[in-house]
Protein backbone atom coordinates (compact mmCIF):
# COMPACT_ATOMS: atom_id res chain seq x y z
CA UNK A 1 122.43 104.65 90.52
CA UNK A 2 122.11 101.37 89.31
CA UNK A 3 124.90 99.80 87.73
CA UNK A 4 124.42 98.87 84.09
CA UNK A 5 122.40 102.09 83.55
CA UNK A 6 123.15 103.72 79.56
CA UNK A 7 120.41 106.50 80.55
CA UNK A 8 118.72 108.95 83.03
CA UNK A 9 115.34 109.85 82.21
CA UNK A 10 113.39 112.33 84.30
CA UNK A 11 109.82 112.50 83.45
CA UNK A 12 108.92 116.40 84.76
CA UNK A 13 112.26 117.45 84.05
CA UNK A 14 110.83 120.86 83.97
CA UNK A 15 109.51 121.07 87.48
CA UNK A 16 110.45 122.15 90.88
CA UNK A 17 111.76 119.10 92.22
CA UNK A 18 114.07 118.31 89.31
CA UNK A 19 115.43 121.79 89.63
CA UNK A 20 116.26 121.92 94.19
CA UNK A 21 116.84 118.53 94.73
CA UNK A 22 117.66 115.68 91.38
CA UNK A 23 119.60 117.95 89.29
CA UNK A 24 122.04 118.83 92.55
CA UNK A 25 121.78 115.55 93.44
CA UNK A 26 122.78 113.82 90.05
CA UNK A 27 125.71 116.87 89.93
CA UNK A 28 126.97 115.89 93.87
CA UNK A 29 126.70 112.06 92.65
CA UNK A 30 129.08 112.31 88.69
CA UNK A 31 131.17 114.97 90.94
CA UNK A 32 132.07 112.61 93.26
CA UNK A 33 133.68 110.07 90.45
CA UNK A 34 130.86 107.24 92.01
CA UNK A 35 128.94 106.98 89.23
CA UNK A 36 129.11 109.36 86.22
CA UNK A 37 128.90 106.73 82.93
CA UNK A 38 125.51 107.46 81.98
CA UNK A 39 123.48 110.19 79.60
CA UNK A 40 121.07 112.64 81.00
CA UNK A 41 117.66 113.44 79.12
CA UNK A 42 114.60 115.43 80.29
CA UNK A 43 111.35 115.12 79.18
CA UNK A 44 108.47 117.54 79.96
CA UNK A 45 105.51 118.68 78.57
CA UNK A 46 106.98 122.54 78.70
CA UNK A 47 108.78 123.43 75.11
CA UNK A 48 112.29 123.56 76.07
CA UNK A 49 115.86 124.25 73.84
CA UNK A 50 118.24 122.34 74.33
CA UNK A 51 120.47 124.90 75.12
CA UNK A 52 118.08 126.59 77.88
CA UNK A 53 118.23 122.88 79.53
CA UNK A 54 121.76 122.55 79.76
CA UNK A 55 121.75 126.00 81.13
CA UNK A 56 118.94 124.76 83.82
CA UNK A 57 121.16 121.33 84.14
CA UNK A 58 124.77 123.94 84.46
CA UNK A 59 123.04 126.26 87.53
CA UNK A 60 120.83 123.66 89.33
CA UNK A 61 124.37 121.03 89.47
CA UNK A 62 126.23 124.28 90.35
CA UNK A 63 124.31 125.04 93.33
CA UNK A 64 125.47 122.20 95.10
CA UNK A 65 129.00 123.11 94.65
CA UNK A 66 129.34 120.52 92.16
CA UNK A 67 131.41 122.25 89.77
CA UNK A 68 134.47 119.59 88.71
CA UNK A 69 134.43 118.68 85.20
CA UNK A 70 131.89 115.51 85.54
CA UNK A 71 129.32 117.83 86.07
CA UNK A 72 130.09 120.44 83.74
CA UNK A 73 130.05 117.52 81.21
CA UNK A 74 126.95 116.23 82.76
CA UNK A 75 125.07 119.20 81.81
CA UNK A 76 127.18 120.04 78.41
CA UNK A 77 125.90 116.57 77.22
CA UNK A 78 122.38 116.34 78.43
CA UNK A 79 119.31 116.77 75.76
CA UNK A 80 115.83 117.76 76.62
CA UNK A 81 112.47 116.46 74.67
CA UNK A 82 109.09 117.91 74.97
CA UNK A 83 106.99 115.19 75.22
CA UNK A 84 103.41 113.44 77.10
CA UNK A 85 104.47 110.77 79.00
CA UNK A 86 100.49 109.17 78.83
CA UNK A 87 100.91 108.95 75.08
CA UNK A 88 102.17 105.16 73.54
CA UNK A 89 103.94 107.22 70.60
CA UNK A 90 105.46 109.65 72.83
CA UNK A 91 107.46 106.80 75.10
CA UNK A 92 108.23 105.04 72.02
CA UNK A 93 110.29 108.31 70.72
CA UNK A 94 111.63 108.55 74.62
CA UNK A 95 113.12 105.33 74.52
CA UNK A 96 114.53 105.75 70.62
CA UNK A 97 116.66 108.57 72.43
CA UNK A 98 117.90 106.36 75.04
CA UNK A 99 121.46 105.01 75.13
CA UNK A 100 121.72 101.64 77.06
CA UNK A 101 119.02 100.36 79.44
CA UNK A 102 116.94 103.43 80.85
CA UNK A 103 116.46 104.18 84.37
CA UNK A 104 113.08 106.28 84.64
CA UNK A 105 112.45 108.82 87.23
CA UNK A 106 108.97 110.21 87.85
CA UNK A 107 109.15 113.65 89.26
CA UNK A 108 105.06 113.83 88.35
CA UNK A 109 101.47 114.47 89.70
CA UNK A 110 100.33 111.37 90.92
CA UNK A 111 98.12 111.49 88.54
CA UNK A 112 100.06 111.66 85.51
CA UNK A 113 102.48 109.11 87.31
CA UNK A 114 99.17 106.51 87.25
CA UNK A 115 98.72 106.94 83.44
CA UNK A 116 102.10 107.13 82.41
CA UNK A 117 102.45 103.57 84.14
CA UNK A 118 99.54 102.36 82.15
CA UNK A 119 100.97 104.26 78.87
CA UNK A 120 104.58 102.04 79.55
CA UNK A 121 102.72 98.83 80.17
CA UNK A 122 101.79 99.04 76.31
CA UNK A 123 105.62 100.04 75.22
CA UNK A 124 108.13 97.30 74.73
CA UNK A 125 110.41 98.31 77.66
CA UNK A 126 114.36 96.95 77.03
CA UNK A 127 115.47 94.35 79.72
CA UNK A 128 117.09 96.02 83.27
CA UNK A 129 114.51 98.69 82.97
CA UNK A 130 114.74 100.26 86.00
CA UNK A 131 111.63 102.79 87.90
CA UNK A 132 112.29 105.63 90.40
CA UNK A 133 108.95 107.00 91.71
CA UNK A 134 108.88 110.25 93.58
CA UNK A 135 106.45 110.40 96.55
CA UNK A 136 103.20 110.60 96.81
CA UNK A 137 102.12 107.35 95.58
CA UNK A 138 98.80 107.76 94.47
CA UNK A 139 96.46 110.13 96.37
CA UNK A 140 94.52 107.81 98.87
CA UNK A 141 95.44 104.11 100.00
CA UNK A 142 93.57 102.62 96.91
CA UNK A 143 95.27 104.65 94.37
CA UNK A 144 98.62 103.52 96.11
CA UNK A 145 97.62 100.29 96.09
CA UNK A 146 96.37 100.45 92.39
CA UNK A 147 100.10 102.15 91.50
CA UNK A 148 101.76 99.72 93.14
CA UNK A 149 99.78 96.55 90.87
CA UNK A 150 100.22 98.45 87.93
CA UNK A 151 104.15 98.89 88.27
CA UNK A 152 104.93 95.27 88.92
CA UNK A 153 102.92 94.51 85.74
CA UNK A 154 105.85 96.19 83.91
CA UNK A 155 108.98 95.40 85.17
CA UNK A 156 109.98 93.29 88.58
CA UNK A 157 109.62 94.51 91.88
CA UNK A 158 113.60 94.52 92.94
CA UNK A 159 113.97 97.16 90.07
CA UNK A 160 111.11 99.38 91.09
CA UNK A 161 112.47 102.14 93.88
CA UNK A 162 110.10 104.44 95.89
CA UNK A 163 111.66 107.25 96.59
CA UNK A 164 110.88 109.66 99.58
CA UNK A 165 113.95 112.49 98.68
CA UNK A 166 113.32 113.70 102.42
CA UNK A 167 114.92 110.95 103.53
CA UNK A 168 117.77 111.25 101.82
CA UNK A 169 119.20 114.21 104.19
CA UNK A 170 122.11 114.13 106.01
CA UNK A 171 120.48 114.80 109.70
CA UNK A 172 117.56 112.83 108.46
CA UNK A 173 120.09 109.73 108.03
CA UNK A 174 122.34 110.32 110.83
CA UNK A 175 119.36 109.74 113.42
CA UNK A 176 120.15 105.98 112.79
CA UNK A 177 123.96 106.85 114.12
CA UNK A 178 122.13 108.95 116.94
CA UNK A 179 120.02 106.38 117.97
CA UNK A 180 121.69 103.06 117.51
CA UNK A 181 125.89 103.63 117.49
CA UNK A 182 125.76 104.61 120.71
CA UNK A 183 124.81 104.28 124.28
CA UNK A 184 124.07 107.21 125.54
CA UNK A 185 120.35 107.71 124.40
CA UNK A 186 118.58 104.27 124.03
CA UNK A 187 118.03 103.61 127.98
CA UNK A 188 116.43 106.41 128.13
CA UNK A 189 114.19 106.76 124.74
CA UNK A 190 111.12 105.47 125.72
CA UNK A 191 107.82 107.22 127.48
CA UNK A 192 109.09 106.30 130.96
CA UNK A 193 111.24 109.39 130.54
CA UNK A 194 110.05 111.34 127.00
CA UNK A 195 107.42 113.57 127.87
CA UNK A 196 106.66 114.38 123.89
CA UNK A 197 108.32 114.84 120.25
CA UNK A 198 107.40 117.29 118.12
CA UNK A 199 108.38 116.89 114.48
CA UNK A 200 108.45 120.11 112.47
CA UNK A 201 108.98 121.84 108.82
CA UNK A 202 108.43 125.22 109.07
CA UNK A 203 109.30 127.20 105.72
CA UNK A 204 109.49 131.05 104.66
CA UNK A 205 109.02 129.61 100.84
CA UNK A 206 105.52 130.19 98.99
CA UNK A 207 103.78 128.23 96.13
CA UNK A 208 106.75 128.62 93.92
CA UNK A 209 104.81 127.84 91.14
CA UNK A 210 103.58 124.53 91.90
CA UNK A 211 99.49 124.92 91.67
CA UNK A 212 99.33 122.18 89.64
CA UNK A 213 100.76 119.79 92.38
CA UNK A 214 100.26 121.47 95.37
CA UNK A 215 96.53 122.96 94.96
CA UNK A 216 95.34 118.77 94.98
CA UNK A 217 97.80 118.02 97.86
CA UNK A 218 98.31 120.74 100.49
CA UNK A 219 100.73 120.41 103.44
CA UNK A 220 98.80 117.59 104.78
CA UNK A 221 99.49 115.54 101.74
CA UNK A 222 102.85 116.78 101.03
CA UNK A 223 105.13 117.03 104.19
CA UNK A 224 102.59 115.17 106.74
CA UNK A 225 101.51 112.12 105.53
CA UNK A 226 105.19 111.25 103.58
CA UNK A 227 107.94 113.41 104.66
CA UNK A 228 107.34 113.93 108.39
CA UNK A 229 105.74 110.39 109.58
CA UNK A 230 109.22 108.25 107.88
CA UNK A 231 110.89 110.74 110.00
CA UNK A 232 108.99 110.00 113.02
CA UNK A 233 109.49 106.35 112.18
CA UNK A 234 113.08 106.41 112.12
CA UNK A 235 112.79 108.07 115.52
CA UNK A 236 110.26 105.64 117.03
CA UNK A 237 111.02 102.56 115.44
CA UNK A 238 113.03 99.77 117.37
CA UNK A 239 116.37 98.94 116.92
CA UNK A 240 116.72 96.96 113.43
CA UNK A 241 118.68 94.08 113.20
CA UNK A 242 120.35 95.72 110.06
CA UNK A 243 120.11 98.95 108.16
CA UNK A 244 119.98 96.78 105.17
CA UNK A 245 116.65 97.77 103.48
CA UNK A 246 114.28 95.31 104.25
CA UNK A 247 115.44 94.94 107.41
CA UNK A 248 114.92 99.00 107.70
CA UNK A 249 111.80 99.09 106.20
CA UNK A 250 110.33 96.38 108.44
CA UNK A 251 111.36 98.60 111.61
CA UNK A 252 109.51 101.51 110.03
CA UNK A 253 106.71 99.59 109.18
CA UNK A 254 105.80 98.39 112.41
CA UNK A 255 106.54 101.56 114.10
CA UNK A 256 103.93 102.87 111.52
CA UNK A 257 101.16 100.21 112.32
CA UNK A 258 101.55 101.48 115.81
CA UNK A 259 100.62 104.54 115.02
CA UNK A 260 97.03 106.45 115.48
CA UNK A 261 95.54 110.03 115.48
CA UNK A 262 95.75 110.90 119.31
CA UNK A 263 92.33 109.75 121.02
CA UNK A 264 91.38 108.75 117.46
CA UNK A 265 89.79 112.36 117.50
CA UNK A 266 91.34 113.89 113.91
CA UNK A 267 89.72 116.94 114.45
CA UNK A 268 90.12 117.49 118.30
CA UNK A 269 94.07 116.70 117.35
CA UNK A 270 95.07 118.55 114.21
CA UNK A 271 94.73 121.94 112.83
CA UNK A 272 94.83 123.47 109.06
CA UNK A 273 95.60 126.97 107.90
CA UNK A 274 96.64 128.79 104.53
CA UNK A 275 98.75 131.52 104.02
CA UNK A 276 97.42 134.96 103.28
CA UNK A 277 99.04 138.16 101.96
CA UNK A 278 102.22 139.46 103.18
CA UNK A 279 105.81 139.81 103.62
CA UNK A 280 108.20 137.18 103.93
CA UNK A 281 112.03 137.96 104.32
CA UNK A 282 111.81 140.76 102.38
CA UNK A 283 109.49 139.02 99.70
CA UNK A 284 105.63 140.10 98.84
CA UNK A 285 103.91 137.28 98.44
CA UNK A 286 100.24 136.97 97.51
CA UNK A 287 97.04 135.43 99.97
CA UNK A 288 97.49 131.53 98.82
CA UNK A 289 93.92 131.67 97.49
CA UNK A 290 95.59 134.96 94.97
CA UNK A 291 98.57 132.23 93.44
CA UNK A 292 98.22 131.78 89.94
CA UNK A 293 96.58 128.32 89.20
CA UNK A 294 95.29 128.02 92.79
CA UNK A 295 91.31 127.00 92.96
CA UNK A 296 89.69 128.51 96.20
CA UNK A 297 87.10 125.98 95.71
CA UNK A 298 89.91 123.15 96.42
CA UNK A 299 90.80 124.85 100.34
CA UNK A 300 93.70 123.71 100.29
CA UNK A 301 95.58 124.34 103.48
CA UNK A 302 99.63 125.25 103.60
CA UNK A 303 99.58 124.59 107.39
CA UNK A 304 98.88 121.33 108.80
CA UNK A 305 99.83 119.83 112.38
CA UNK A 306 98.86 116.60 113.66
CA UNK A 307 99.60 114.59 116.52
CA UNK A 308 99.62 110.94 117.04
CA UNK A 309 100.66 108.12 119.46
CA UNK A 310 102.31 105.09 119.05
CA UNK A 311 100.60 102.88 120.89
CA UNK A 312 103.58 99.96 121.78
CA UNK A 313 104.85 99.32 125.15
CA UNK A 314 108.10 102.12 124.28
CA UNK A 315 105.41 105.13 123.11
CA UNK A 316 102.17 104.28 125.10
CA UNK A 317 100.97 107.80 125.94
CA UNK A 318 103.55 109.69 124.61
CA UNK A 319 102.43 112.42 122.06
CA UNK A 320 103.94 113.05 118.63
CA UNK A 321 103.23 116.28 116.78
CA UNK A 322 104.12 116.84 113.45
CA UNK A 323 103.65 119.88 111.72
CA UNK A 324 104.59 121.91 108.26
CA UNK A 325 103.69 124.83 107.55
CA UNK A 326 104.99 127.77 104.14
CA UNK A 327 105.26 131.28 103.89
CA UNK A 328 105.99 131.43 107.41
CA UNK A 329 108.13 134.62 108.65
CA UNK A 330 110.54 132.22 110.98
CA UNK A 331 111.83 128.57 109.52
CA UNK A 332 111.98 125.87 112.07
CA UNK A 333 112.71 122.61 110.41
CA UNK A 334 114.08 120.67 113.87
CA UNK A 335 112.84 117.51 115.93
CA UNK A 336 112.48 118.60 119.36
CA UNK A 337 112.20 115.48 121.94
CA UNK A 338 111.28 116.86 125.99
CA UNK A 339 112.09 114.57 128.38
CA UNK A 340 110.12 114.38 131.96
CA UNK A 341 111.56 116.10 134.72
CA UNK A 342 113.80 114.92 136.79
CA UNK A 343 111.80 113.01 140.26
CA UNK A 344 113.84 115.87 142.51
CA UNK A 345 115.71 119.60 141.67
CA UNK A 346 118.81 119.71 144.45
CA UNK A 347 117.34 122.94 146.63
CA UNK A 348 120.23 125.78 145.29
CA UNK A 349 119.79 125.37 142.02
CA UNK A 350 118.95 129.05 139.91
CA UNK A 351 117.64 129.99 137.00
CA UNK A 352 114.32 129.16 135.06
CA UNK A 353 113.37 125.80 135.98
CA UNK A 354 112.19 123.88 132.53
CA UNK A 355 112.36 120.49 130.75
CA UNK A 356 115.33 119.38 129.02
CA UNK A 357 114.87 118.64 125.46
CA UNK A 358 117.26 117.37 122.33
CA UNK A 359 117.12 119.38 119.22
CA UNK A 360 117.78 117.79 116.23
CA UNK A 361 118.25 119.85 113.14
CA UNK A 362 116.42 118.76 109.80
């Protein structure tokens, strides 16, 4: 977190994402004695006690085995408000809560992200303001774009931070050490000897409540288009000259500028599917189109797999298939790259012939 920070605010505090991934986060990050000189508050449009959110705060910091006494305070000294983050008065009573300059973390629709942004641009923000934003930006290229010219209308760019949380995984960051600290895999990964990559996020969880988010987005939207093509630019990009973040970033990018549907044929190269009624790992869960708050009119899929090619001298012709699917009976969450065969198999040899490919775990 940024240093000079008084207070954490999470805008969606009651939501999935605050609850699996920023509240063990935040308890991982005072645990570890880095950072832990700042106030917590929530804010949500659900009617919360305070008491029920420290109890939320105690068992989401808990379950990742943050359990020292910075987190325990973390949570003991947190406070919740129930509040519309698109209303003027609303962010003005936010901000009277506040201790020190606010950091702001939008764990929102992108929809509600858009107006909230317009809602701040009207509130006298203190100085060292700080933005996290919590993908997906916007919901098509001009809503990102729109986002993005709203934001810098409120505070400067170097303290706005787009945050993809997928990234922030342990496997996810190590490809860099994979790929670059070493010299055992970058003579050879390129599509003189990769046959293909296949990128997937295969999950037994359902819905999990999320209609409201999900029903708009759909795996496409959700894993595909954010999660799962930064991952595939971290493993196609070339060699940065620094893992310093605009350095990074510009690696990605053009990795990413490379990149087309396969053919340019979206339909001939991608599939969609939704879940329907069954039993996963024990669990009943309902046909998707049978969740509470899901529109059938919206078909949203919760399977999507596309695959693209980079089309640079390293990845001409090489295929890259990404796919993410829920409620699935077996998880797979792995990057799988196959490499050719080799030009001749020594006559002796036993066994099932097959390709050799590198598993990475996600």
């Amino acid at each position: 977190m940024a240093k000079g920070i008084g207070t954490l605010v999470i805008f969606g505090a009651g939501g999935d994402l605050a609850k699996r991934l920023l509240l063990p986060g935040l308890g991982q990050l005072v645990d570890s004695g880095r950072n832990d000189d700042f106030a917590l508050l929530g804010v949500g449009q659900d009617t919360m006690s305070t008491s029920a959110w420290r109890s939320r705060v105690e068992k989401s910091v808990a379950s990742s085995g943050a359990t020292g006494a910075r987190a325990r305070a973390l949570a003991a000294k947190s406070e919740y408000l129930t509040a519309d983050v698109t209303n003027r008065d609303d962010l003005d009573m936010i901000l009277s809560t506040c201790t020190g300059t606010p950091a702001f973390y939008f764990a929102l629709p992108p929809r509600v992200t858009i107006a909230a942004c317009k809602a701040l641009a009207r509130v006298d923000l203190p100085d060292g303001t700080v933005f996290g934003l919590e993908k997906p930006f916007g919901t098509d290229l001009a809503s990102a774009a729109a986002l993005n010219r709203q934001l810098v209308k409120i505070i400067p760019e170097n303290r706005i931070h787009r945050v993809d949380h997928f990234l922030g995984k342990s496997t996810v960051l190590n490809l860099l050490g994979l790929r670059f600290a070493n010299r055992i895999l970058e003579p050879v990964w390129n599509s003189d000897n990769i046959d293909r990559v296949e990128i997937v996020f295969d999950e037994q969880l359902g819905l999990e409540g999320r209609a409201g988010y999900y029903d708009r987005a759909g795996a496409l939207v959700d894993m595909i288009q954010s999660h799962l093509l930064l991952v595939m630019a971290l493993v196609a990009m070339e060699p940065p000259s620094s893992i310093d973040a605009e350095d990074l970033r510009g690696a990605m990018a053009q990795a990413l500028r490379a990149t087309n549907v396969r053919g340019g044929d979206a339909a001939a190269s991608s599939r969609r599917a939704r879940y329907t009624a069954g039993t996963v790992k024990g669990r009943k869960l309902p046909s998707y189109i049978r969740e509470p708050g899901v529109d059938a009119k919206n078909r949203t899929e919760t399977l999507a797999e596309v695959t693209f090619t980079i089309d640079n001298w390293r990845w001409a012709g090489v295929p890259f298939t990404l796919r993410s699917g829920k409620a699935l009976s077996t998880p797979r969450k792995e990057i799988v790259v196959t490499f050719k065969d080799v030009p001749h198999l020594p006559t002796g040899f036993t066994g099932k012939p097959g390709p050799a490919a590198l598993r990475i775990s996600l």
